[in-house]
Protein backbone atom coordinates (compact mmCIF):
# COMPACT_ATOMS: atom_id res chain seq x y z
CA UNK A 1 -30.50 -29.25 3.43
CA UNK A 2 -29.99 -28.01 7.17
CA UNK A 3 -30.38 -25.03 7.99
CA UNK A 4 -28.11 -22.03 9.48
CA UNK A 5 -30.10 -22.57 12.78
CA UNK A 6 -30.56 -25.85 12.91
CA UNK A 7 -26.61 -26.83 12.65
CA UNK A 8 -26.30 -24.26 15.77
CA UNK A 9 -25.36 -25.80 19.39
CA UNK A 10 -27.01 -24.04 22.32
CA UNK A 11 -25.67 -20.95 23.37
CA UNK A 12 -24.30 -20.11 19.96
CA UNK A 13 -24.73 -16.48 19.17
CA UNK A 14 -26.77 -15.92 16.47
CA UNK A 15 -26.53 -13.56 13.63
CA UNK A 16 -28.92 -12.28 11.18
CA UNK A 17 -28.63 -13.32 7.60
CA UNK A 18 -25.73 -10.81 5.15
CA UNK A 19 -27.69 -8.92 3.09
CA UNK A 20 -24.84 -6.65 2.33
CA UNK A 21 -22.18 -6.76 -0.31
CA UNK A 22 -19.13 -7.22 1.33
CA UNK A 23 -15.85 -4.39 0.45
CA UNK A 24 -14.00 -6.82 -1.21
CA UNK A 25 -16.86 -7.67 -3.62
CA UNK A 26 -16.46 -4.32 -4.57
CA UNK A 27 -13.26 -3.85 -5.33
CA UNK A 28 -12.38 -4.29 -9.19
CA UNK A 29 -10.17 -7.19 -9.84
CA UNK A 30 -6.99 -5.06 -10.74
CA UNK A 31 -6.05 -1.40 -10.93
CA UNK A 32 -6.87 0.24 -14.04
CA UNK A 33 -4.38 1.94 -16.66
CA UNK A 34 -5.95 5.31 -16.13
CA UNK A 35 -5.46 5.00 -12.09
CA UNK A 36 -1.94 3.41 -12.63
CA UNK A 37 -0.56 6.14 -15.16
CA UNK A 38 -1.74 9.07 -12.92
CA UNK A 39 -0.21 7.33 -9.93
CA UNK A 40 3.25 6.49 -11.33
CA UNK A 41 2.94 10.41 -12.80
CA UNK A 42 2.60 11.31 -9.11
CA UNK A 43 5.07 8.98 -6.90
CA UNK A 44 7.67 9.63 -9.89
CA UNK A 45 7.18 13.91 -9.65
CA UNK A 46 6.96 13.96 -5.76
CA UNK A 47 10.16 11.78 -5.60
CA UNK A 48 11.84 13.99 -7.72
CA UNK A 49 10.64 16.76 -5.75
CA UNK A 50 11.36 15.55 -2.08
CA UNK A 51 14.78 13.53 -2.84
CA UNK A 52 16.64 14.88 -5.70
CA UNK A 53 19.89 12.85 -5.24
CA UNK A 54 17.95 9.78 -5.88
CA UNK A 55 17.07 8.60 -9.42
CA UNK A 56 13.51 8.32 -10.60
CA UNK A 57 11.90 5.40 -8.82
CA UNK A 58 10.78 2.43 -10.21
CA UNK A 59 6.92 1.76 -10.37
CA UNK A 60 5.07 -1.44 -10.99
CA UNK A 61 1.56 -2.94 -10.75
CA UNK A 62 0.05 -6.67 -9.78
CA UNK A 63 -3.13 -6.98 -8.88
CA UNK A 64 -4.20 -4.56 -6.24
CA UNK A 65 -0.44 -3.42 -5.32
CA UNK A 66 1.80 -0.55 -6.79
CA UNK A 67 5.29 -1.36 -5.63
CA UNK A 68 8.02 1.23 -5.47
CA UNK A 69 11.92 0.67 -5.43
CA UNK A 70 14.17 2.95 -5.41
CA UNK A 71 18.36 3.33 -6.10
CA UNK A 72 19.72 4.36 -2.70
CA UNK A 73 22.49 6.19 -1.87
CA UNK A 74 25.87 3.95 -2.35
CA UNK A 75 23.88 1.63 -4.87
CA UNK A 76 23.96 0.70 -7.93
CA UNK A 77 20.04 -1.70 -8.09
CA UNK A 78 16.74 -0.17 -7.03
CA UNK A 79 15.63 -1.54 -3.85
CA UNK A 80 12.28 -2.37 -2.76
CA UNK A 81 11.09 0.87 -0.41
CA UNK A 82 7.00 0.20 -0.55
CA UNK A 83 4.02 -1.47 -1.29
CA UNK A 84 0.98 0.28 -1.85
CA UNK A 85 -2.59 -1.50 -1.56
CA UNK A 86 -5.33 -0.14 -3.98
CA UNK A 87 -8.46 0.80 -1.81
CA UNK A 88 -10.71 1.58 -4.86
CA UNK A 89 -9.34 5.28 -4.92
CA UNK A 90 -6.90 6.84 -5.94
CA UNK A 91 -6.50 8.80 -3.05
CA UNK A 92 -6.52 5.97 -0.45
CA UNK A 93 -3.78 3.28 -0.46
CA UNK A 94 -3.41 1.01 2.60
CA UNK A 95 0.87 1.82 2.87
CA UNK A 96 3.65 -0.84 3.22
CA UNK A 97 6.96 -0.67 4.22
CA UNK A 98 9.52 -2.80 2.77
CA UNK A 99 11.14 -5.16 5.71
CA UNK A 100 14.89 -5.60 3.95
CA UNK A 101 15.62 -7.97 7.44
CA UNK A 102 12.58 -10.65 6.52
CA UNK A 103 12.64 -10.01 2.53
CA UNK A 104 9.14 -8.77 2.21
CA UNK A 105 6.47 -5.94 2.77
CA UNK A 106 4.27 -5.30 5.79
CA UNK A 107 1.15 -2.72 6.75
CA UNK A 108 0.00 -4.36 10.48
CA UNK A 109 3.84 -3.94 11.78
CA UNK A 110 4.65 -0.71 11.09
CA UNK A 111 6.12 1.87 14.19
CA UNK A 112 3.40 3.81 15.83
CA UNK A 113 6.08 6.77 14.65
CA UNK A 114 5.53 5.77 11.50
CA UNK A 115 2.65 7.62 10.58
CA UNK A 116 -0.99 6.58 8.86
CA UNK A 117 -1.13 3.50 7.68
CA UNK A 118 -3.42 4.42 4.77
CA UNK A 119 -2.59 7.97 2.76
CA UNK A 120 -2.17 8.84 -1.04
CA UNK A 121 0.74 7.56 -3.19
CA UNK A 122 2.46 10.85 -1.82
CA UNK A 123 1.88 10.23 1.57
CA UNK A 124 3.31 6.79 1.44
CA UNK A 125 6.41 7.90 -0.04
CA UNK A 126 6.89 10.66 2.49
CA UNK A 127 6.79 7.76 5.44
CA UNK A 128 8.87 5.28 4.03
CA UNK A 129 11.53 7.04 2.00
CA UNK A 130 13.16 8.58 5.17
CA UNK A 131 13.74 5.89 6.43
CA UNK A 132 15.48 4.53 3.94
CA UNK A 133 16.69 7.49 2.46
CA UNK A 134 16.73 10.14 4.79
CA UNK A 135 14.67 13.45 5.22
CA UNK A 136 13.50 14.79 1.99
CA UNK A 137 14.54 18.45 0.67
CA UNK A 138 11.17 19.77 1.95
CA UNK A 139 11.99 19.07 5.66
């Protein structure tokens, strides 16, 4: 078996051996049913809340994501609005905007305007709702 520093070339760096778990290996494997009912409770009381001309919004779960869709103004289907990406708490969610132009969702190309790019389930829904929806009754 060869060895870590004997497969190096010259002027490699070198780095000392992980000892540490890495994040992901602490993440669970999919959000629990506790964590999901208490966050579809939330985005489904704070969209009711901040846009009252839309309909409750759809919520769903796979694997680390809660996805949100919404029916817009002038539309009979929900659209997809966000993605949020479970960080272990319940208050922390790396937020996703839905990119109707390419068909899917992003986190790394959101506007600088845009706003955190991690936040709680309400925060999420406050940054990408107006923008597809407009400003909520609270602003």
């Amino acid at each position: 078996m060869i060895t870590p520093e004997e497969n190096q070339s010259p002027g490699d760096p070198v780095f000392p051996p992980r000892t540490d778990q890495t994040i992901m290996d602490a993440m669970p494997a999919v959000i629990d049913q506790a964590t999901r009912t208490a966050v579809t409770r939330r985005i489904v009381a704070h969209v009711k809340r901040g846009w009252p001309r839309l309909n409750a919004p759809t919520v769903r779960f796979r694997g680390h994501f809660c996805y949100v869709d919404a029916v817009l103004p002038g539309q009979r289907r929900p659209a997809p609005i966000l993605r949020l990406r479970y960080q272990g708490s319940i208050e922390q969610w790396d937020i996703g905007i839905y990119l109707a132009s390419d068909e899917r969702y992003t986190e790394s190309e959101l506007p600088t305007s845009f706003g955190p790019r991690t936040g709680t389930p309400e925060e999420g829904i406050d940054h990408t709702f107006i923008l597809y929806a407009g400003p909520s009754a609270q602003h």
